[in-house]
Protein backbone atom coordinates (compact mmCIF):
# COMPACT_ATOMS: atom_id res chain seq x y z
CA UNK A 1 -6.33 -7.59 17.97
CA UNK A 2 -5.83 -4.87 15.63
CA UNK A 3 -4.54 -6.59 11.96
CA UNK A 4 -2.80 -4.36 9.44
CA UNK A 5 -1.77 -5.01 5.74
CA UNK A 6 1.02 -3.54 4.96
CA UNK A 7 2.52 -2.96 0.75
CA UNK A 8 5.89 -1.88 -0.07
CA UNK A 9 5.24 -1.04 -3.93
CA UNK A 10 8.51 -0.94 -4.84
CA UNK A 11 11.02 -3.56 -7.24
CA UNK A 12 13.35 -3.22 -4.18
CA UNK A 13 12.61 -4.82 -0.86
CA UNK A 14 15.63 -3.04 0.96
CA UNK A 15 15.07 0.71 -0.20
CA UNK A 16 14.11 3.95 1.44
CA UNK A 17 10.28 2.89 0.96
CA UNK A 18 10.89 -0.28 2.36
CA UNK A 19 12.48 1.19 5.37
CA UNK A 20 9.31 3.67 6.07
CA UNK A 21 7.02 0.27 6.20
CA UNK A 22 9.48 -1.12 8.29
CA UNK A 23 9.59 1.44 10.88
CA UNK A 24 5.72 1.66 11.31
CA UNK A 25 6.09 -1.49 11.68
CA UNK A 26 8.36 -1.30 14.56
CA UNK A 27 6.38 0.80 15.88
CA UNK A 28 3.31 -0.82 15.92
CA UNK A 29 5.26 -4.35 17.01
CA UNK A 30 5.27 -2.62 20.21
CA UNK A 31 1.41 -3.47 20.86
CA UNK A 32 -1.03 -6.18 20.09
CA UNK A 33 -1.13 -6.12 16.43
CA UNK A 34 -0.85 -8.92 13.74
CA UNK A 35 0.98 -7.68 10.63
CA UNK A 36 1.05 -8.56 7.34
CA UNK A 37 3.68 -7.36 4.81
CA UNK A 38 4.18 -7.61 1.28
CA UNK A 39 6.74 -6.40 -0.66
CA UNK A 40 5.36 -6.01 -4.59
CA UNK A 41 8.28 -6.48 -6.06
CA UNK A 42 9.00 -9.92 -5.27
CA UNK A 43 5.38 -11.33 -5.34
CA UNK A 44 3.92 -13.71 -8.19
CA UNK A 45 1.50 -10.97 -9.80
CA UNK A 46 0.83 -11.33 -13.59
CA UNK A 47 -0.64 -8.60 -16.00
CA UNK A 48 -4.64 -8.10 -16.29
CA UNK A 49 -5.26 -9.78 -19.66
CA UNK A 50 -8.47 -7.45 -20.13
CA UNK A 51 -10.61 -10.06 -20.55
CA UNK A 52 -13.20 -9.47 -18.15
CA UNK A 53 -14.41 -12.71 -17.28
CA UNK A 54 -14.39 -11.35 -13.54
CA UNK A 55 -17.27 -9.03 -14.13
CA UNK A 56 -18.88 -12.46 -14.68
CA UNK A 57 -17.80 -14.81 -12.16
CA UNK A 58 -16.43 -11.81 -9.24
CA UNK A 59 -13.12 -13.23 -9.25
CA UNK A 60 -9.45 -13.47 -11.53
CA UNK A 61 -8.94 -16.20 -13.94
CA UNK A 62 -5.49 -16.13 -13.40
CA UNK A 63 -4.11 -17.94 -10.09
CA UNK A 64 -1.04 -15.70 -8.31
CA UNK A 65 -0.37 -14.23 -5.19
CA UNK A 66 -2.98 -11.18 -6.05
CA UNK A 67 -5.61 -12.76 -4.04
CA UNK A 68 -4.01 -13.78 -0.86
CA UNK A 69 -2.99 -10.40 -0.83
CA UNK A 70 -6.32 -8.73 -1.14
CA UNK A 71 -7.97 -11.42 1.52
CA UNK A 72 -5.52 -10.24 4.11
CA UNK A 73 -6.37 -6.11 2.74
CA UNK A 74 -9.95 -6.56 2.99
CA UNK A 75 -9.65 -8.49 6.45
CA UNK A 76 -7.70 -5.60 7.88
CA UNK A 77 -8.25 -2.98 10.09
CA UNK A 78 -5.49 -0.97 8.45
CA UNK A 79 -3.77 -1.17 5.11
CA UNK A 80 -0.94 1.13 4.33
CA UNK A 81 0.96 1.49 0.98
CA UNK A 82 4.15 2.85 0.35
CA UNK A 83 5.59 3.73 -3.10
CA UNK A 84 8.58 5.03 -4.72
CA UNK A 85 7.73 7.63 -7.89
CA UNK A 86 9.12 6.15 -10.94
CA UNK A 87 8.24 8.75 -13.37
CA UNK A 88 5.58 10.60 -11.51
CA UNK A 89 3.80 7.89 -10.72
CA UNK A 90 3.60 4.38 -9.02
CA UNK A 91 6.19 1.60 -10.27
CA UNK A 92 4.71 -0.56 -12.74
CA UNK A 93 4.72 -3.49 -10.31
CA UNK A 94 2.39 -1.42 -8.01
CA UNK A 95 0.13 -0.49 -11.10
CA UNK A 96 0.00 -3.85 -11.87
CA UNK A 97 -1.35 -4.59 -8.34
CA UNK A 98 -3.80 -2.30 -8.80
CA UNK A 99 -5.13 -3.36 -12.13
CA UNK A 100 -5.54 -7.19 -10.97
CA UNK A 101 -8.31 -5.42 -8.29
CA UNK A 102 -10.75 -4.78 -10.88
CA UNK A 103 -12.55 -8.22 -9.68
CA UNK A 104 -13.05 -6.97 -5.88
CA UNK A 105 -13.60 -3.01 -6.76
CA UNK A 106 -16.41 -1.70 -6.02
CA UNK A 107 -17.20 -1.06 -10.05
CA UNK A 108 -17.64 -4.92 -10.15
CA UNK A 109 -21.00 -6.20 -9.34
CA UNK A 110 -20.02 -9.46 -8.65
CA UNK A 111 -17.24 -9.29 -6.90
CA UNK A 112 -16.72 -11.90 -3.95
CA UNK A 113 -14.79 -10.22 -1.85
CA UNK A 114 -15.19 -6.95 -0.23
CA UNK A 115 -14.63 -5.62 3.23
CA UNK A 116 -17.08 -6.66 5.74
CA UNK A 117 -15.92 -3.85 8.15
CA UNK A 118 -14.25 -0.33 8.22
CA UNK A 119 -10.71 0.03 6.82
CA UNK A 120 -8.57 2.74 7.19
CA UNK A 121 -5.94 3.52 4.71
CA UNK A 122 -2.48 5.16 4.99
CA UNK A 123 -0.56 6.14 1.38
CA UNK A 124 2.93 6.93 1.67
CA UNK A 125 4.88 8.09 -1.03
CA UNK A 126 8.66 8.84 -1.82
CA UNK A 127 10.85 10.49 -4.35
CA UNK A 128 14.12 11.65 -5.41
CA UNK A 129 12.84 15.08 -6.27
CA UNK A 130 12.12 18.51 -4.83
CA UNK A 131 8.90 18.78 -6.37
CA UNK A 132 5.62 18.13 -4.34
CA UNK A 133 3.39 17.71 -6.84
CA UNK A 134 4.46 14.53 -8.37
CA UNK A 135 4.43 13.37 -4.98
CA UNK A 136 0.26 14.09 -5.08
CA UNK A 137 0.09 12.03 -8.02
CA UNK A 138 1.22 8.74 -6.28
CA UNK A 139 -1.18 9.79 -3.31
CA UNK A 140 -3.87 10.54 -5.42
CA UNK A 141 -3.58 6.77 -6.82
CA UNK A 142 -3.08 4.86 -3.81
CA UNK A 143 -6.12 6.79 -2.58
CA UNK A 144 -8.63 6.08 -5.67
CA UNK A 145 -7.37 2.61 -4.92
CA UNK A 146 -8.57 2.41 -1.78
CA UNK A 147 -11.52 4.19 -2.56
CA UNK A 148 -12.74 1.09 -4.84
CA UNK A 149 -12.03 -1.24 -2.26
CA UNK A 150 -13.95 0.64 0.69
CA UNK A 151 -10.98 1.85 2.54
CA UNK A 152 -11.06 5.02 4.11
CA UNK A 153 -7.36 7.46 3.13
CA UNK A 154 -6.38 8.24 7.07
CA UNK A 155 -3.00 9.47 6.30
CA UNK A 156 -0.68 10.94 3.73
CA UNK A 157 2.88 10.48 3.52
CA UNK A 158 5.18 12.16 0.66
CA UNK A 159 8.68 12.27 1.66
CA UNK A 160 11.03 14.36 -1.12
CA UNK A 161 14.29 14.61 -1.80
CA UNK A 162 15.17 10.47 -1.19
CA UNK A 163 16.95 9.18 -3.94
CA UNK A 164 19.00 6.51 -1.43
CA UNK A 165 18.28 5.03 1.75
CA UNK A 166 21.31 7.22 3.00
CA UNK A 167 19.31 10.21 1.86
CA UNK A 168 16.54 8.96 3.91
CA UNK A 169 18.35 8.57 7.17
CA UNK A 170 20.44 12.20 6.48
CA UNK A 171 17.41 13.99 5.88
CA UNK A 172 14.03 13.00 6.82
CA UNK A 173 15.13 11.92 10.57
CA UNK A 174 11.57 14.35 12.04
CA UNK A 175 9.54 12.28 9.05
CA UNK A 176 10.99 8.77 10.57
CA UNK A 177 10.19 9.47 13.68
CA UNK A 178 6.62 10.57 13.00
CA UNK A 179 6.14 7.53 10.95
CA UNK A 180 7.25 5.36 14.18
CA UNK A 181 5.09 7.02 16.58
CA UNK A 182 2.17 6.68 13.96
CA UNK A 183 3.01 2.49 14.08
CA UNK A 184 2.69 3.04 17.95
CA UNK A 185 -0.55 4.76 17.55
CA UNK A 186 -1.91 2.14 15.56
CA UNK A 187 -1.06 -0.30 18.40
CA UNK A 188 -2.89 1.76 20.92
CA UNK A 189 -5.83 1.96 18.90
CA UNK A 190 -5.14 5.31 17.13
């Protein structure tokens, strides 16, 4: 049975990203696939104090939802990330995410967990703008997260122009569809 991990990154768990995640996910219902999904936003994540005690001991001091989360990543055959652009870049909750992961990067040398098989990684990213390139820079840090946990970046998402879920639906009806037929894919073994 295919397993896939899938992160909405946004403060909002009924959104336009929210929706994308939710329609691969339809899609890939439609085969043998368990799914996971998480939505940032409402999950019990604190800040990284900085204090590095995982470079010591492989693991967070601090006891929140971070590492169920990255059990069910680093157990999965796909993991897929979706995130809004707030300011160019990935909502703070999201950030946060990623900066709890120092303790099962690959930069850590004592981490205790890491992927004991081949991940594949799909970064999706959406914003109200016109303007690609922002766009890049959320896909650009999904992907270097990935990178540090082992997961391989099979797909890139950026839907623009998506300030509201109604923008979404009005305008992006080709991207939707894609995005479904990429969740049935996944269920065929893509």
């Amino acid at each position: 049975m295919t397993k896939v991990t899938c992160i909405v990154g946004s403060a909002r768990e009924n959104g336009s990203t929210a929706y994308l995640v939710d329609t691969l996910i339809k899609g890939m219902s439609e085969g043998c696939v368990e799914i996971k999904k998480y939505c940032i936003g409402s999950m019990d994540i604190k800040y990284c104090r900085g204090c590095k005690l995982c470079y010591t001991n492989g693991e967070c001091v601090q006891n929140d939802d971070v590492r169920r989360i990255v059990e069910d990543i680093l157990s999965s055959d796909y993991v897929v990330i979706a995130s809004p652009s707030y300011w160019a870049d990935v909502p703070g909750q999201l950030k946060t995410f990623f900066d709890r992961n120092t303790p099962y990067g690959d930069t850590n040398p004592n981490r205790v967990l890491k992927a004991e098989k081949a991940i594949k990684g799909i970064a999706v990213a959406v914003r109200a703008g016109i303007r690609e390139q922002e766009n890049e820079i959320i896909l650009n840090a999904i992907q270097h997260y990935f990178g540090h946990l082992g997961i391989e970046t099979v797909k890139r998402i950026s839907v623009c122009e998506t300030n509201t879920l109604e923008d979404l639906l009005n305008k992006h009806q080709v991207i939707i569809e894609q995005i479904l037929i990429l969740g049935r894919q996944i269920a065929l073994g893509y």
